[in-house]
Protein backbone atom coordinates (compact mmCIF):
# COMPACT_ATOMS: atom_id res chain seq x y z
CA UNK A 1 -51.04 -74.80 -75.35
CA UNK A 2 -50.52 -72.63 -78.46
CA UNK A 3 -54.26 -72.13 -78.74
CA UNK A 4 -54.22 -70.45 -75.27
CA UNK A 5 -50.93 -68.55 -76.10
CA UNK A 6 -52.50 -67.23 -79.48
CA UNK A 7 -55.89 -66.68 -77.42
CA UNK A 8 -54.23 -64.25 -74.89
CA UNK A 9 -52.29 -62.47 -77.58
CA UNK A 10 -55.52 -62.00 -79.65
CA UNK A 11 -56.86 -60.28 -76.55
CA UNK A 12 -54.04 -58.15 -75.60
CA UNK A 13 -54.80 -57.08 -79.54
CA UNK A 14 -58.00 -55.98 -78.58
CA UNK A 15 -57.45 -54.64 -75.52
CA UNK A 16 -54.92 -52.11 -77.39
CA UNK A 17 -56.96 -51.53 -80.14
CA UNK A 18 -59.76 -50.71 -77.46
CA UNK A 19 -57.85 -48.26 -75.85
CA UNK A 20 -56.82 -46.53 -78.90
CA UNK A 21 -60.13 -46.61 -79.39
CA UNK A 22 -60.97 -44.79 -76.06
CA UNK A 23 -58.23 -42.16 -76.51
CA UNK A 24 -59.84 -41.13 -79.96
CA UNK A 25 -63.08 -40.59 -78.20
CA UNK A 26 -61.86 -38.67 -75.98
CA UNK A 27 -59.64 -36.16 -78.23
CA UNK A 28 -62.46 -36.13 -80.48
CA UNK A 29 -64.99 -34.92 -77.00
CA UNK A 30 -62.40 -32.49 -76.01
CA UNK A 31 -62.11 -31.24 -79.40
CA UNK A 32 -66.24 -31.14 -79.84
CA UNK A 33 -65.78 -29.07 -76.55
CA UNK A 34 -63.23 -26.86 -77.81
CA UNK A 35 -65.26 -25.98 -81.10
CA UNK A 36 -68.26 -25.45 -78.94
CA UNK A 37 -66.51 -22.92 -77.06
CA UNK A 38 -64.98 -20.81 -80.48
CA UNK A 39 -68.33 -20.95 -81.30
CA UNK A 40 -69.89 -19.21 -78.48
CA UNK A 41 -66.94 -16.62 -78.72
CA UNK A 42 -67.96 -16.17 -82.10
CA UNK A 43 -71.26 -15.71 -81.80
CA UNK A 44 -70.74 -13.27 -79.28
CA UNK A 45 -68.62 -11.47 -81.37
CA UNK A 46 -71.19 -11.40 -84.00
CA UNK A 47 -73.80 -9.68 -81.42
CA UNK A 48 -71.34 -7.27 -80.22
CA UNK A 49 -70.58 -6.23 -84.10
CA UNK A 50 -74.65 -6.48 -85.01
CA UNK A 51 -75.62 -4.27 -82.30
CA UNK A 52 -72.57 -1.72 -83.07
CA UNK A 53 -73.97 -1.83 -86.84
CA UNK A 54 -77.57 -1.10 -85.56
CA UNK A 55 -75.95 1.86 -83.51
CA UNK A 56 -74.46 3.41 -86.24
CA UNK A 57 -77.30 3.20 -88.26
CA UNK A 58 -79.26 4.76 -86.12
CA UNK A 59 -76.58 7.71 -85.56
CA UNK A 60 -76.42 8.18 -89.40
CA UNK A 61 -80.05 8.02 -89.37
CA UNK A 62 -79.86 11.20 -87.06
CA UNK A 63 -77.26 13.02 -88.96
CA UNK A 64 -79.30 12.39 -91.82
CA UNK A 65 -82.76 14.21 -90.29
CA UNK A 66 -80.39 16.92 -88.79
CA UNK A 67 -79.29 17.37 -92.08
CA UNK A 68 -82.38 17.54 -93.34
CA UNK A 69 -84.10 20.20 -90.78
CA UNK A 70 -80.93 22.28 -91.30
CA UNK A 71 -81.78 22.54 -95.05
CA UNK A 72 -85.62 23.30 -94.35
CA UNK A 73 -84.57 25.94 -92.26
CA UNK A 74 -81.80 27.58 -95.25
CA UNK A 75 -84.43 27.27 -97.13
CA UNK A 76 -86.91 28.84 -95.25
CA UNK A 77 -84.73 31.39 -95.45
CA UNK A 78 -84.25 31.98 -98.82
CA UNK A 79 -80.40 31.35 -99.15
């Protein structure tokens, strides 16, 4: 009778260690899940920034030739 006693000990052993097995899984799926997400955020964050980088490029890149044409015109004449 002590075999079966040991026996349904041994599985109530396994059956916690299976569930703490299970919870593990699933913190580690929720965290995946919650990294996925910064990610995205992220990522989206780095568009917004690239494309506000690519506008002001572009603005200085306007300044610059206005710059430019208003010199060429001084220039012209003679100042």
């Amino acid at each position: 009778m002590a075999q079966k006693g040991d026996e349904v000990e041994q599985f109530q052993v396994l059956e916690e260690k299976i569930e703490l097995l299970l919870q593990y899984v699933v913190s580690i799926q929720r965290e995946k899940e919650e990294l996925k997400e910064r990610i995205r955020v992220q990522e989206e964050k780095c568009g917004a920034l690239n494309d506000e980088v690519e506008k002001l490029r572009q603005n200085r890149d306007k300044a610059k030739q206005k710059i430019l044409s208003l010199l060429e015109k001084i220039e012209r004449l003679g100042i």
